[in-house]
N, C-alpha and C. Protein backbone atom coordinates (compact mmCIF):
# COMPACT_ATOMS: atom_id res chain seq x y z
N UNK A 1 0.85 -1.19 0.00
CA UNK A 1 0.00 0.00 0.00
C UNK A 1 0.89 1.25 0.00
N UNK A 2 0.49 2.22 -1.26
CA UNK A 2 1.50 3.39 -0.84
C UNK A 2 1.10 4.33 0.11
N UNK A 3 2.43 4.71 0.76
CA UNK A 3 2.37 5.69 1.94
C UNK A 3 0.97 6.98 1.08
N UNK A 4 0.67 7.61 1.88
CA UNK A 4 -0.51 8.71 1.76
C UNK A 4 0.06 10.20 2.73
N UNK A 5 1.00 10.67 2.67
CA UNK A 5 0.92 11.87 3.77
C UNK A 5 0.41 12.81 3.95
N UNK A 6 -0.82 12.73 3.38
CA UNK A 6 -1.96 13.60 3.94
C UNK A 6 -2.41 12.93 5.08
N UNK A 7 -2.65 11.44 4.47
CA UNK A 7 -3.17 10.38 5.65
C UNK A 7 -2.47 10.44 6.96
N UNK A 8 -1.38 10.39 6.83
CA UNK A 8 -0.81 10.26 7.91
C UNK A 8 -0.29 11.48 8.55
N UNK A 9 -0.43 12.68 8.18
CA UNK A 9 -0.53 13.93 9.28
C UNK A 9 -1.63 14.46 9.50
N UNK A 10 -3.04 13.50 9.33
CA UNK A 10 -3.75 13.68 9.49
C UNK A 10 -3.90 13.25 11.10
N UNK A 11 -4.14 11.73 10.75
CA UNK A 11 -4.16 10.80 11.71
C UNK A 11 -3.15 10.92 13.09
N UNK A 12 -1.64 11.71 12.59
CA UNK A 12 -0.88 12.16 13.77
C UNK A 12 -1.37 13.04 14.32
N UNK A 13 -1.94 14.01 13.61
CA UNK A 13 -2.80 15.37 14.54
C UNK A 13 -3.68 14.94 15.52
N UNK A 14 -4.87 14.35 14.91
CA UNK A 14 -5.79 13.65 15.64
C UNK A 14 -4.86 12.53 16.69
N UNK A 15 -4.13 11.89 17.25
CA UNK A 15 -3.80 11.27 18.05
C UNK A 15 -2.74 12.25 18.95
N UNK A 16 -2.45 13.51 18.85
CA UNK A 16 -1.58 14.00 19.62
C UNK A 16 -2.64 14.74 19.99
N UNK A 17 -3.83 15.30 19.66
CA UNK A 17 -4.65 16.41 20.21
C UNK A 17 -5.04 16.25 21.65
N UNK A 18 -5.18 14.38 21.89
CA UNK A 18 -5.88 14.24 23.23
C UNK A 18 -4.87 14.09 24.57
N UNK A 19 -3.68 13.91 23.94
CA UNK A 19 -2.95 14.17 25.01
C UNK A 19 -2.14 15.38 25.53
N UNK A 20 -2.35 16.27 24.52
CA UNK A 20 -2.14 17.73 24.40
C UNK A 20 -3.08 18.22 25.78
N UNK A 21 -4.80 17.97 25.02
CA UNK A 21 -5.61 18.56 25.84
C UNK A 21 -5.44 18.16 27.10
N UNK A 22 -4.97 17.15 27.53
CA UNK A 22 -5.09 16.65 28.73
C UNK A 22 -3.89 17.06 29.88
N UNK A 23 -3.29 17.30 29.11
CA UNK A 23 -2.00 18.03 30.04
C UNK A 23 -2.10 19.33 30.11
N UNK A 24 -2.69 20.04 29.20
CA UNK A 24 -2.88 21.41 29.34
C UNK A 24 -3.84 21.91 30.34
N UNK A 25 -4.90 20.66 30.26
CA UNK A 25 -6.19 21.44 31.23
C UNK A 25 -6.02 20.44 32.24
N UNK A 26 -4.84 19.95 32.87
CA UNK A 26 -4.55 19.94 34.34
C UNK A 26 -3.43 20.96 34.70
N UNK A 27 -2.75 21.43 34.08
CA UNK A 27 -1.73 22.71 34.36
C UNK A 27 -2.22 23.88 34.27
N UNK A 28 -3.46 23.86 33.68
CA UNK A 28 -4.25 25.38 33.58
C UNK A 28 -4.76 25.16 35.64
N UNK A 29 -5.84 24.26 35.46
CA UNK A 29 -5.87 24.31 36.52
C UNK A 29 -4.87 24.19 38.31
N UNK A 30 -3.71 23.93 37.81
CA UNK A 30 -2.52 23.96 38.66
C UNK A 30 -2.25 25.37 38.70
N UNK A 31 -2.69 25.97 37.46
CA UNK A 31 -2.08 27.80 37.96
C UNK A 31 -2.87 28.45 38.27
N UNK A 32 -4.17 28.09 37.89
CA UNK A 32 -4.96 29.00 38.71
C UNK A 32 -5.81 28.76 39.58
N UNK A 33 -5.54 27.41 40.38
CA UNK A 33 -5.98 27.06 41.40
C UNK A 33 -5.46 26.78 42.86
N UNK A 34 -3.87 27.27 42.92
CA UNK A 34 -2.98 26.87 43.86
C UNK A 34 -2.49 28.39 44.22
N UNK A 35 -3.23 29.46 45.04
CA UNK A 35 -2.21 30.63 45.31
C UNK A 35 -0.98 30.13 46.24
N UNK A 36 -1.01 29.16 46.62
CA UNK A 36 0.21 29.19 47.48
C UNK A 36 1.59 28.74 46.73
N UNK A 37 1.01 28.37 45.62
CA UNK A 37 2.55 27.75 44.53
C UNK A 37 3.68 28.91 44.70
N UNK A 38 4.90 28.77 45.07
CA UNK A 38 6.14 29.18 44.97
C UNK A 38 6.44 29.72 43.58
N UNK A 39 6.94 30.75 43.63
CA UNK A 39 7.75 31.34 42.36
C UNK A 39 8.01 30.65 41.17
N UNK A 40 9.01 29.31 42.04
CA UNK A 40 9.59 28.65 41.34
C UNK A 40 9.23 27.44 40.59
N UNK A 41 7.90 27.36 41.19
CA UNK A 41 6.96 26.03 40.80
C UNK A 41 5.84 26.93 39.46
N UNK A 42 5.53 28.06 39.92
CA UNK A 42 4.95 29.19 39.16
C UNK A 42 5.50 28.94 37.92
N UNK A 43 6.58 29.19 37.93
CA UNK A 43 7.39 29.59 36.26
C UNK A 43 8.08 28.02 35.28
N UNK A 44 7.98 27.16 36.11
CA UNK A 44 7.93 25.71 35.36
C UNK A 44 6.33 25.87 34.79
N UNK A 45 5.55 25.53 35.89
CA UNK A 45 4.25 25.70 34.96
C UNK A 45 3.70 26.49 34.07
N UNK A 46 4.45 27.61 33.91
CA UNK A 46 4.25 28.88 33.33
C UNK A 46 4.60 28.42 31.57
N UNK A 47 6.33 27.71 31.52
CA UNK A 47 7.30 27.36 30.41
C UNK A 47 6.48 25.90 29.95
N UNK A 48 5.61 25.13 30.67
CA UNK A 48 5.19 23.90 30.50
C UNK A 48 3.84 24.34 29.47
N UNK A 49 3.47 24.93 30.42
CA UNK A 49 2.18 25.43 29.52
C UNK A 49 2.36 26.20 27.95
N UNK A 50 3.23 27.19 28.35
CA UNK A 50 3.76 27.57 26.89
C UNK A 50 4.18 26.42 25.94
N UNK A 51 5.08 25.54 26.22
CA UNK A 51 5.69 24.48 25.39
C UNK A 51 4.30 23.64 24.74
N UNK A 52 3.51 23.26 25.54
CA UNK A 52 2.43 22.66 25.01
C UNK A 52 1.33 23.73 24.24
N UNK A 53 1.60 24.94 24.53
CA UNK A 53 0.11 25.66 23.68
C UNK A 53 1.39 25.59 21.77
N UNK A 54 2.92 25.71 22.18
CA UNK A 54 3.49 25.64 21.06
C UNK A 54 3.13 24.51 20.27
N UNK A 55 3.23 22.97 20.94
CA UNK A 55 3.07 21.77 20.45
C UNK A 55 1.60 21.67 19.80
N UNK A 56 0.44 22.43 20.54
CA UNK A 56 -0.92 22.35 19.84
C UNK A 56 -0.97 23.02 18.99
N UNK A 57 -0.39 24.45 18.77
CA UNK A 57 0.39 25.28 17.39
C UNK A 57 0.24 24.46 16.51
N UNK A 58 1.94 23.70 16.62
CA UNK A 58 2.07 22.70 15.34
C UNK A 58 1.31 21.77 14.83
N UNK A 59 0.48 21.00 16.27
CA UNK A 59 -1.02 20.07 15.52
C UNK A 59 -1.65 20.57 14.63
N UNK A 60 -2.26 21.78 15.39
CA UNK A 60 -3.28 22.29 14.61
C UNK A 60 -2.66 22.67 12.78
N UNK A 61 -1.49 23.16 12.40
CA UNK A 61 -0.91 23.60 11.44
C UNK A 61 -0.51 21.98 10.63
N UNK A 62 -0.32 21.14 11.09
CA UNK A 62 -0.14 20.03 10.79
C UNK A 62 -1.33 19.33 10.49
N UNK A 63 -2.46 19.24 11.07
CA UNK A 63 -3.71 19.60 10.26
C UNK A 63 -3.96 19.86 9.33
N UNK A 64 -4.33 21.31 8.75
CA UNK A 64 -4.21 21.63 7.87
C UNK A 64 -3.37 21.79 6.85
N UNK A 65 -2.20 21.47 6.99
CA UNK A 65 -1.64 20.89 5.56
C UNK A 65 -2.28 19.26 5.39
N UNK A 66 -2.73 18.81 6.08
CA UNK A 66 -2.82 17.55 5.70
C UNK A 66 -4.07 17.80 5.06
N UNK A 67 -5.49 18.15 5.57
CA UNK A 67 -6.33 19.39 4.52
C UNK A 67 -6.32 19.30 3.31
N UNK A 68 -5.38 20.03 3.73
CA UNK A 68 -4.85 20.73 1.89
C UNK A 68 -4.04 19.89 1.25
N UNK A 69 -2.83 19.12 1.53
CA UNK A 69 -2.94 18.17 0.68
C UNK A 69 -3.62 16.90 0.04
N UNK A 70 -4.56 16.65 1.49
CA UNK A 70 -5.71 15.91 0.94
C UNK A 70 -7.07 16.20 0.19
N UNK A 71 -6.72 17.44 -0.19
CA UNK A 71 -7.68 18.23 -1.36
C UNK A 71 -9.09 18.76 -0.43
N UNK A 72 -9.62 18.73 1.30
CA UNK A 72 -10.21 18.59 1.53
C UNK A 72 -10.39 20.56 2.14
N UNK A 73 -9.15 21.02 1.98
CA UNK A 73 -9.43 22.10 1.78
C UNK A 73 -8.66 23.10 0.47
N UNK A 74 -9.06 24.02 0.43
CA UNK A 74 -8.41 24.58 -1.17
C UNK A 74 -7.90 26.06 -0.47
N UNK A 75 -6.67 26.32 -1.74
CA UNK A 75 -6.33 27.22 -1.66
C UNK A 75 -7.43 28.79 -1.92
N UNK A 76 -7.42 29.96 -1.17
CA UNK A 76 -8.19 31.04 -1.99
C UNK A 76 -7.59 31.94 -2.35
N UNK A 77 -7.26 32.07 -3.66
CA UNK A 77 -6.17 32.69 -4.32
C UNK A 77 -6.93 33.78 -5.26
N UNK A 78 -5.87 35.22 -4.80
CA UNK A 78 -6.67 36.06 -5.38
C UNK A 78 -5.18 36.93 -5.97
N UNK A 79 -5.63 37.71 -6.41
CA UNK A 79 -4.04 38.72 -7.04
C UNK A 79 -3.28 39.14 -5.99
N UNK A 80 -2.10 39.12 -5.96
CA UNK A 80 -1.27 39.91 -4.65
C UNK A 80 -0.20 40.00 -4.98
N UNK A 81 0.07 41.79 -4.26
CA UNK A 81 1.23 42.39 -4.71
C UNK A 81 2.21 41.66 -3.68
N UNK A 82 3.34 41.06 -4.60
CA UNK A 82 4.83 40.86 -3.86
C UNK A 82 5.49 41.07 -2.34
N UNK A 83 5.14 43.01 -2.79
CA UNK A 83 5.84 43.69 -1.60
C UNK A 83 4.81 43.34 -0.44
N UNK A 84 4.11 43.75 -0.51
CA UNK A 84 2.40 43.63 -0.01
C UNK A 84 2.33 42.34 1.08
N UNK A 85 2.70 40.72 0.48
CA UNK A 85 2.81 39.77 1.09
C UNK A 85 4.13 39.69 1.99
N UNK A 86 5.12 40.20 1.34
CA UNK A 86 6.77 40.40 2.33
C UNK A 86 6.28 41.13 3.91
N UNK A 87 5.46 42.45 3.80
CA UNK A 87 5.38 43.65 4.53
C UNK A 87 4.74 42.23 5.87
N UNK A 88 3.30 41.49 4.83
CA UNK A 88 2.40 40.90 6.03
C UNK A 88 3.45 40.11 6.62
N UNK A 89 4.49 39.21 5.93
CA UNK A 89 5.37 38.13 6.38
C UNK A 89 6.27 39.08 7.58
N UNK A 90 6.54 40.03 7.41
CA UNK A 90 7.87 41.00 8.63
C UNK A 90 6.85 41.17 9.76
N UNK A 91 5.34 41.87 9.56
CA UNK A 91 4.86 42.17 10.58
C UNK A 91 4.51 40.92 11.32
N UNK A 92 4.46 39.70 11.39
CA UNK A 92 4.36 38.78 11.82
C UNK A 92 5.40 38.16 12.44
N UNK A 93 6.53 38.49 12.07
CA UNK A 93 7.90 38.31 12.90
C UNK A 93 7.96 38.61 14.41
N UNK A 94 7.36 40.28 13.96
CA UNK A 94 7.30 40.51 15.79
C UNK A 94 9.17 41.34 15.41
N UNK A 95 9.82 41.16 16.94
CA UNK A 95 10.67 42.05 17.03
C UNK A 95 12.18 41.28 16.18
N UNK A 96 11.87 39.63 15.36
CA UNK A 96 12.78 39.62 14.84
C UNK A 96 12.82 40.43 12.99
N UNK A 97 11.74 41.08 13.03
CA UNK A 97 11.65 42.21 11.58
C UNK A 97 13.29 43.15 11.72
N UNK A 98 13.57 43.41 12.90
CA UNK A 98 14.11 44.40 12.92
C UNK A 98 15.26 43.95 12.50
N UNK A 99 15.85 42.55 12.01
CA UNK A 99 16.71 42.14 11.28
C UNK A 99 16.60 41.65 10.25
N UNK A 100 15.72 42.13 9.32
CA UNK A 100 15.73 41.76 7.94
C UNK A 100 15.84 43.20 7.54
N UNK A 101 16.11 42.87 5.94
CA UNK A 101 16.51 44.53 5.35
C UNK A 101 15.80 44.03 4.11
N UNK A 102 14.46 44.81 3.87
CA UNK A 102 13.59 44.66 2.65
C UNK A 102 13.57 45.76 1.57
N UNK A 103 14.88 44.97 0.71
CA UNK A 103 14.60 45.46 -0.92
C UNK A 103 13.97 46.44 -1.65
N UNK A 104 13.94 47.07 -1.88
CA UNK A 104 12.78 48.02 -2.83
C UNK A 104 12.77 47.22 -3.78
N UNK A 105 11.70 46.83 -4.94
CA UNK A 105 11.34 45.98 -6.08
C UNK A 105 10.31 46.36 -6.61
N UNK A 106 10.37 45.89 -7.86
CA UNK A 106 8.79 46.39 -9.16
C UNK A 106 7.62 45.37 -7.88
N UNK A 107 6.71 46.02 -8.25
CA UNK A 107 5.04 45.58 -7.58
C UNK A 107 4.77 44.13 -8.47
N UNK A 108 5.51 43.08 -8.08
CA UNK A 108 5.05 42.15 -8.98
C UNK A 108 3.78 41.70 -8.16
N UNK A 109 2.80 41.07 -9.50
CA UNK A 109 1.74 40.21 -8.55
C UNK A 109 1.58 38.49 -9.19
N UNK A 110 1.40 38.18 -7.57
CA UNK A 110 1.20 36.54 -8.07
C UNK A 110 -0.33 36.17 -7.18
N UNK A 111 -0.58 35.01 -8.08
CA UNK A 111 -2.34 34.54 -7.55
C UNK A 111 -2.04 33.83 -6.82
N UNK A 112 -2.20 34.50 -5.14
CA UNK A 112 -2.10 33.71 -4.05
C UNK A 112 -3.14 33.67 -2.99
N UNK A 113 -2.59 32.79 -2.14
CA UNK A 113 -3.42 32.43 -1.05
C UNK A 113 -2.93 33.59 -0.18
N UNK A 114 -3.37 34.56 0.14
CA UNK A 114 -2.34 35.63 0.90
C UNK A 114 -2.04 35.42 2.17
N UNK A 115 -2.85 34.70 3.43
CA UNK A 115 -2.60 34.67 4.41
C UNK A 115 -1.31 33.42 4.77
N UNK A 116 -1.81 32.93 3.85
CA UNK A 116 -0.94 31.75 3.97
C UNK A 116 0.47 31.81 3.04
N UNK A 117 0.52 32.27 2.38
CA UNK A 117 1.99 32.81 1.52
C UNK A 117 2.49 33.55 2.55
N UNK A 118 1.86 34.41 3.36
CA UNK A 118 2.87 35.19 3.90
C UNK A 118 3.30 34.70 5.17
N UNK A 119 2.33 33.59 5.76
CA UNK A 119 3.05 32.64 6.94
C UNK A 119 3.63 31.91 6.12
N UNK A 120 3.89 31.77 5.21
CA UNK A 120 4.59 30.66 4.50
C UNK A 120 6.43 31.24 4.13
N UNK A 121 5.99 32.46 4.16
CA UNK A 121 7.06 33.36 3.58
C UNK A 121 7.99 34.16 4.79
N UNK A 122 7.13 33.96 5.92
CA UNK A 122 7.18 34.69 7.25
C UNK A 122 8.69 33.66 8.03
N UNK A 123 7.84 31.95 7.76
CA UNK A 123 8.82 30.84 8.31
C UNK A 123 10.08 30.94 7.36
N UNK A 124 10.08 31.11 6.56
CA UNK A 124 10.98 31.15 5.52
C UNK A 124 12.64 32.13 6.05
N UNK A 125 12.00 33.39 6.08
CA UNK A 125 12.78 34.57 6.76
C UNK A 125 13.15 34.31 8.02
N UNK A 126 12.09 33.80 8.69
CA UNK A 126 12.53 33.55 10.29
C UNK A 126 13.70 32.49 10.53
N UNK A 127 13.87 31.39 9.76
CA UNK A 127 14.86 30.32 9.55
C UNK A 127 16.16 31.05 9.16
N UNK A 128 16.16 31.35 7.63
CA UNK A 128 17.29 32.45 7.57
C UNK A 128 17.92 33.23 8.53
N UNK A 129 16.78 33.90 9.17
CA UNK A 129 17.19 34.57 10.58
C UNK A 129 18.50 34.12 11.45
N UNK A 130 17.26 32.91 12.41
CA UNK A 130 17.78 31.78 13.05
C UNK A 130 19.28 31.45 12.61
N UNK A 131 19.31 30.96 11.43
CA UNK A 131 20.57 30.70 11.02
C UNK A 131 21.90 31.44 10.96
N UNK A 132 21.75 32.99 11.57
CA UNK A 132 22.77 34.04 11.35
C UNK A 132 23.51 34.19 12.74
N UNK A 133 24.19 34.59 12.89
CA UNK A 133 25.16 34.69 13.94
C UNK A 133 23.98 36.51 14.66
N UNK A 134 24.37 36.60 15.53
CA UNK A 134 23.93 37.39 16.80
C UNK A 134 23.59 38.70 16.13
N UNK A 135 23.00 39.69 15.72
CA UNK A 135 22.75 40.91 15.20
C UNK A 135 22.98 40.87 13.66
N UNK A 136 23.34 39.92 13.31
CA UNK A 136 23.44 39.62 11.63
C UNK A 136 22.36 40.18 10.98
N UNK A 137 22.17 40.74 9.42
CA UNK A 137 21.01 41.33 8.89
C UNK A 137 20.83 40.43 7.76
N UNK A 138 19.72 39.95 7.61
CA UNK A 138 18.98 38.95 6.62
C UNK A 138 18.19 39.68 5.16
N UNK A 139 18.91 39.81 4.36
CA UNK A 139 18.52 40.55 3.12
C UNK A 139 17.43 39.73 2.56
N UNK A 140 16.32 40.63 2.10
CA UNK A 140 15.25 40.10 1.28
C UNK A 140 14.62 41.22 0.08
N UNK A 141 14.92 40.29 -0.91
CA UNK A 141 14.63 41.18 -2.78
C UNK A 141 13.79 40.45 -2.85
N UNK A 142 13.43 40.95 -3.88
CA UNK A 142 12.23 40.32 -4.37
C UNK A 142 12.72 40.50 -6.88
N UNK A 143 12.09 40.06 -7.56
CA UNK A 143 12.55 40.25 -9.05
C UNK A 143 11.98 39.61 -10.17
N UNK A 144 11.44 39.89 -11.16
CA UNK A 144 10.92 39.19 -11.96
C UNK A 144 12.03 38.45 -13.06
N UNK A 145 11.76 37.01 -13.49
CA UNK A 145 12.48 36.21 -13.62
C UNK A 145 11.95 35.33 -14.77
N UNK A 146 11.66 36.07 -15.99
CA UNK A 146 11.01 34.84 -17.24
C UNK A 146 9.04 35.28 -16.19
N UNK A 147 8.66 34.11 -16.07
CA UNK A 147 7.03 34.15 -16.32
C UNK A 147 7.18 33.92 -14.32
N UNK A 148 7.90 34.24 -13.37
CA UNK A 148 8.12 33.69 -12.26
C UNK A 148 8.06 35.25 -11.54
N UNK A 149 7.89 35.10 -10.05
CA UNK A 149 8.56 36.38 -9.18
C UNK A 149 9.72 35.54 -8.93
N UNK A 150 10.47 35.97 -8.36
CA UNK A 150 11.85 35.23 -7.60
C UNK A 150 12.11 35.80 -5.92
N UNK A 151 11.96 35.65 -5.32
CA UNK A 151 12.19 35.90 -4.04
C UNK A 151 13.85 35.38 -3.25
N UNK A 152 14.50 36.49 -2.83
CA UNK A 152 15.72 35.76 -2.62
C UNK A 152 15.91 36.22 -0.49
N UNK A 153 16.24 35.70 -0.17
CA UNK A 153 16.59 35.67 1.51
C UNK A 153 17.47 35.38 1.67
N UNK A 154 18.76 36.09 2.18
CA UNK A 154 20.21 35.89 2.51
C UNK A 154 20.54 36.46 3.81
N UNK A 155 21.65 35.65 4.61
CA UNK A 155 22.57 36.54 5.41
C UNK A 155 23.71 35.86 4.86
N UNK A 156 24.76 36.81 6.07
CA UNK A 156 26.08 36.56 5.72
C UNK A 156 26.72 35.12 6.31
N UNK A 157 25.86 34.79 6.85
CA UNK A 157 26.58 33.46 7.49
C UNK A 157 26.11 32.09 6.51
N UNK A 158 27.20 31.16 5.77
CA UNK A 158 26.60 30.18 5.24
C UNK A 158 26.44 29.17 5.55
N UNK A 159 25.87 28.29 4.97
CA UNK A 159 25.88 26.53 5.59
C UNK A 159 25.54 26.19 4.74
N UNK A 160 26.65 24.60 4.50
CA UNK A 160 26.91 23.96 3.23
C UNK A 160 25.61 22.76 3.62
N UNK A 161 25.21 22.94 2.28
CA UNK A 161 24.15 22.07 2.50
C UNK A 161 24.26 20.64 1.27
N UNK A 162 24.10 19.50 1.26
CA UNK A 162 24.38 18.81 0.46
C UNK A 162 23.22 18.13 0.01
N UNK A 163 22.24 17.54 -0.97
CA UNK A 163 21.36 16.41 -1.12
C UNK A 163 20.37 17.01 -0.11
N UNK A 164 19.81 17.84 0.10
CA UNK A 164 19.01 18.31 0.90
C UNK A 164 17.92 19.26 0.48
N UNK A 165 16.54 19.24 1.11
CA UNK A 165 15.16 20.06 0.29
C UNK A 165 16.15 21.54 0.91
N UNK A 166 15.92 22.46 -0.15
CA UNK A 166 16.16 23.74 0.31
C UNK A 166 15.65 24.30 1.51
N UNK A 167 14.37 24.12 2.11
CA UNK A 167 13.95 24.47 2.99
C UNK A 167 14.90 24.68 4.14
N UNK A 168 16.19 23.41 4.33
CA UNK A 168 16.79 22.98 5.33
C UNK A 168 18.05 24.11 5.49
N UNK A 169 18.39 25.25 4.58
CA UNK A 169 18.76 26.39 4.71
C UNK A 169 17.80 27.67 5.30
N UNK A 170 16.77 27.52 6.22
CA UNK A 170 15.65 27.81 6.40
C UNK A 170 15.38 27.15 7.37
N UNK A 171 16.75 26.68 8.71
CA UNK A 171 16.04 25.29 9.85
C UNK A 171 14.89 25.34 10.58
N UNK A 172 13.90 24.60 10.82
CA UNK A 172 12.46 24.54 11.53
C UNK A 172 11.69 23.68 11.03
N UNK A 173 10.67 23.53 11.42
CA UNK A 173 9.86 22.76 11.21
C UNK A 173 8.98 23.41 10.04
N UNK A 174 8.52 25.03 10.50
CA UNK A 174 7.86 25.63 9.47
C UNK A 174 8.53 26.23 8.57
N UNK A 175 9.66 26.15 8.30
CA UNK A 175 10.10 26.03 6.74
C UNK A 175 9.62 24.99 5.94
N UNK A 176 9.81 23.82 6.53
CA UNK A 176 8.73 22.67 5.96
C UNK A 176 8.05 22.55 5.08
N UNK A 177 6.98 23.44 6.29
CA UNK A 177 5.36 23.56 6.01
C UNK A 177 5.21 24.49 5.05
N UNK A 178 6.49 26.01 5.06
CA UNK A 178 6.53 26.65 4.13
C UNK A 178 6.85 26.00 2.54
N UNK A 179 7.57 25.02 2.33
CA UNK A 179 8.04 24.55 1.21
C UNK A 179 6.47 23.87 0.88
N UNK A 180 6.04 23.25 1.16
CA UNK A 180 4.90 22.61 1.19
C UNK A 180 3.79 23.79 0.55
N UNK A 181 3.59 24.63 1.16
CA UNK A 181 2.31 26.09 0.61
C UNK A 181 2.76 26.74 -0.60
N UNK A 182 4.20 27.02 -0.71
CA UNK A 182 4.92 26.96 -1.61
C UNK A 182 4.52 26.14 -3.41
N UNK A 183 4.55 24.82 -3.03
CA UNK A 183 4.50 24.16 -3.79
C UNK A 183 3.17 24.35 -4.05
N UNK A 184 2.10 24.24 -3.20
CA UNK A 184 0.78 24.36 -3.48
C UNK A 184 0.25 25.30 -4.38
N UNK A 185 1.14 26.62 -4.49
CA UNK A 185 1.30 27.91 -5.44
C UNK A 185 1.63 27.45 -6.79
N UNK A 186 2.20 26.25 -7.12
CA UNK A 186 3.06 26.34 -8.22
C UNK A 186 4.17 26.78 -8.28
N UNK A 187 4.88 27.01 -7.17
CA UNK A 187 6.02 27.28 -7.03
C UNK A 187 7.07 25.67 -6.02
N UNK A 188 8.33 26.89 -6.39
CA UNK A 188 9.09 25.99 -5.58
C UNK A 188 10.63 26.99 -5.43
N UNK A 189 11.36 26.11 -4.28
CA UNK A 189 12.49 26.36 -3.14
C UNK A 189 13.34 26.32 -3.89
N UNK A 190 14.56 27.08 -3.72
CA UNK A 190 15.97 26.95 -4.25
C UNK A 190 16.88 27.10 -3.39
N UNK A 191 18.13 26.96 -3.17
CA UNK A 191 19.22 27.17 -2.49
C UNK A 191 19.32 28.22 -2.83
N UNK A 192 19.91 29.79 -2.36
CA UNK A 192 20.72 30.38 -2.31
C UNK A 192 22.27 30.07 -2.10
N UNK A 193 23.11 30.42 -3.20
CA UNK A 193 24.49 30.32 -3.09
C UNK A 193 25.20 31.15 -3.30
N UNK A 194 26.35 31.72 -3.02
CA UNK A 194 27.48 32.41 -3.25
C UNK A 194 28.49 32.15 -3.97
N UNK A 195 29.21 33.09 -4.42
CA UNK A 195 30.42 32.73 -5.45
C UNK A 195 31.08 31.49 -5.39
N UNK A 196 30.99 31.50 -3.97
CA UNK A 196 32.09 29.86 -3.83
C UNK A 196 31.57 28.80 -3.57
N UNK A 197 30.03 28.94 -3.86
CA UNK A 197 29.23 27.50 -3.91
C UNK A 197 28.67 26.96 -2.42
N UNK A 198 28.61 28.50 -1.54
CA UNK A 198 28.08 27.69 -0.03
C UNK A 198 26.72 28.59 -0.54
N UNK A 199 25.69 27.58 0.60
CA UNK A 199 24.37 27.78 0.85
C UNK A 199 23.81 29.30 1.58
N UNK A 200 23.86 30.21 1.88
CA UNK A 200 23.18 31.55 2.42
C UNK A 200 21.96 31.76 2.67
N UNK A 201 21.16 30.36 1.91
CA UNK A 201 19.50 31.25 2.42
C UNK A 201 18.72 30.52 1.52
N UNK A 202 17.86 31.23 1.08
CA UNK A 202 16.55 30.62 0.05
C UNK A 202 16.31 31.59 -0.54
N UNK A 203 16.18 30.94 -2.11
CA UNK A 203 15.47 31.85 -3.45
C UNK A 203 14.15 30.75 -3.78
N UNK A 204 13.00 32.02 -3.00
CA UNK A 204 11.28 31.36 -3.74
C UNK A 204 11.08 31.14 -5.07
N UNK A 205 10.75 30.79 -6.15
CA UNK A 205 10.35 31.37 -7.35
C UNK A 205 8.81 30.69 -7.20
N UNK A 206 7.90 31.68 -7.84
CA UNK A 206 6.18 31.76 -7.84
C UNK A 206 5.62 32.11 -9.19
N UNK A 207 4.51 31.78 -9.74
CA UNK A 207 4.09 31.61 -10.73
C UNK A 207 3.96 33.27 -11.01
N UNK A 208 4.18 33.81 -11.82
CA UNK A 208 3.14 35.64 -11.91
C UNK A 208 2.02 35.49 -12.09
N UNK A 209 0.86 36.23 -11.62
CA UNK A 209 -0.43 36.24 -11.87
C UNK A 209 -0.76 36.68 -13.60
């Protein structure tokens, strides 16, 4: 029988949800039912609870790609300007925007899913990020390329990457998921490289509207 991985991040979602819920809503009630808890017992439960609302994050997002690759939900794709989707992808960063440096570029438009291109585009940058040494700045252009946009994301720090999905210049989980929404566009991932053949980042390329 061939593998199905819609099937099966389906079926993983649904089997991690109940033990998610179940640890969460006895630690909810551990914090707000114990005033006498210590500081120090406070702020484990505090990091526990966070770690798991992260882990139900990824269910839930793991979900829906499975969804969508199981055709059971569709993309809603409408015209969208380039810059337009970059701007939504930075404001979603939060305070790691303040290390990317965004390009000026022609207003290209591609027929996208917008909310989801730009979380798609958001994990993308944030990996790049991740990947840079301490105050490093993560360049992002944008360029039209034959019948394509091209999207490029660089810093200065590289990593040689060998036999590997591009995404993995992009480390996380939701680079992944980004390569994945990606593809769903009609598009797809490239390595970014430098003169001397190391890895720097990711170049998107996307269909033009």
């Amino acid at each position: 029988m061939a593998l199905d991985p819609a099937r099966l991040f389906a079926v993983l979602a649904h089997e991690l949800r109940a033990p998610i819920g179940v640890a969460r809503g006895y630690l909810r009630l551990l914090q707000q039912g114990n005033p006498r808890m210590d500081d120090a017992r406070a702020t484990y439960v505090t990091h526990a609870l966070g770690a798991l609302e992260r882990l139900a994050g990824l269910v839930d997002e793991t979900s829906e790609l499975a969804r969508l690759l199981g055709g059971e939900l569709g993309l809603v794709r409408t015209p969208c300007s380039v810059p337009v989707v970059l701007a939504d992808s930075l404001t979603s960063l939060g305070d790691r925007a303040s290390r990317v440096a965004l390009a000026a570029g022609d207003d290209l438009v591609v027929d996208a899913d917008r909310s989801r291109l730009s979380a798609a585009l958001a994990a993308l940058i944030e990996g790049v990020v991740r990947a840079q040494t301490a105050g490093a700045t993560v360049q992002v252009s944008w360029a039209r390329a034959g019948a394509d946009a091209v999207i490029t994301m660089t810093g200065p720090r590289a990593r040689v990457r060998s036999g590997r999905s591009p995404a993995a210049s992009a480390p996380g989980t939701g680079a992944i998921r980004a390569e994945i929404v990606v593809s769903l566009h009609g598009g797809r991932l490239d390595e970014a490289r430098r003169a001397d053949g190391a890895v720097h980042g990711v170049v998107v390329h996307l269909p033009l509207a």
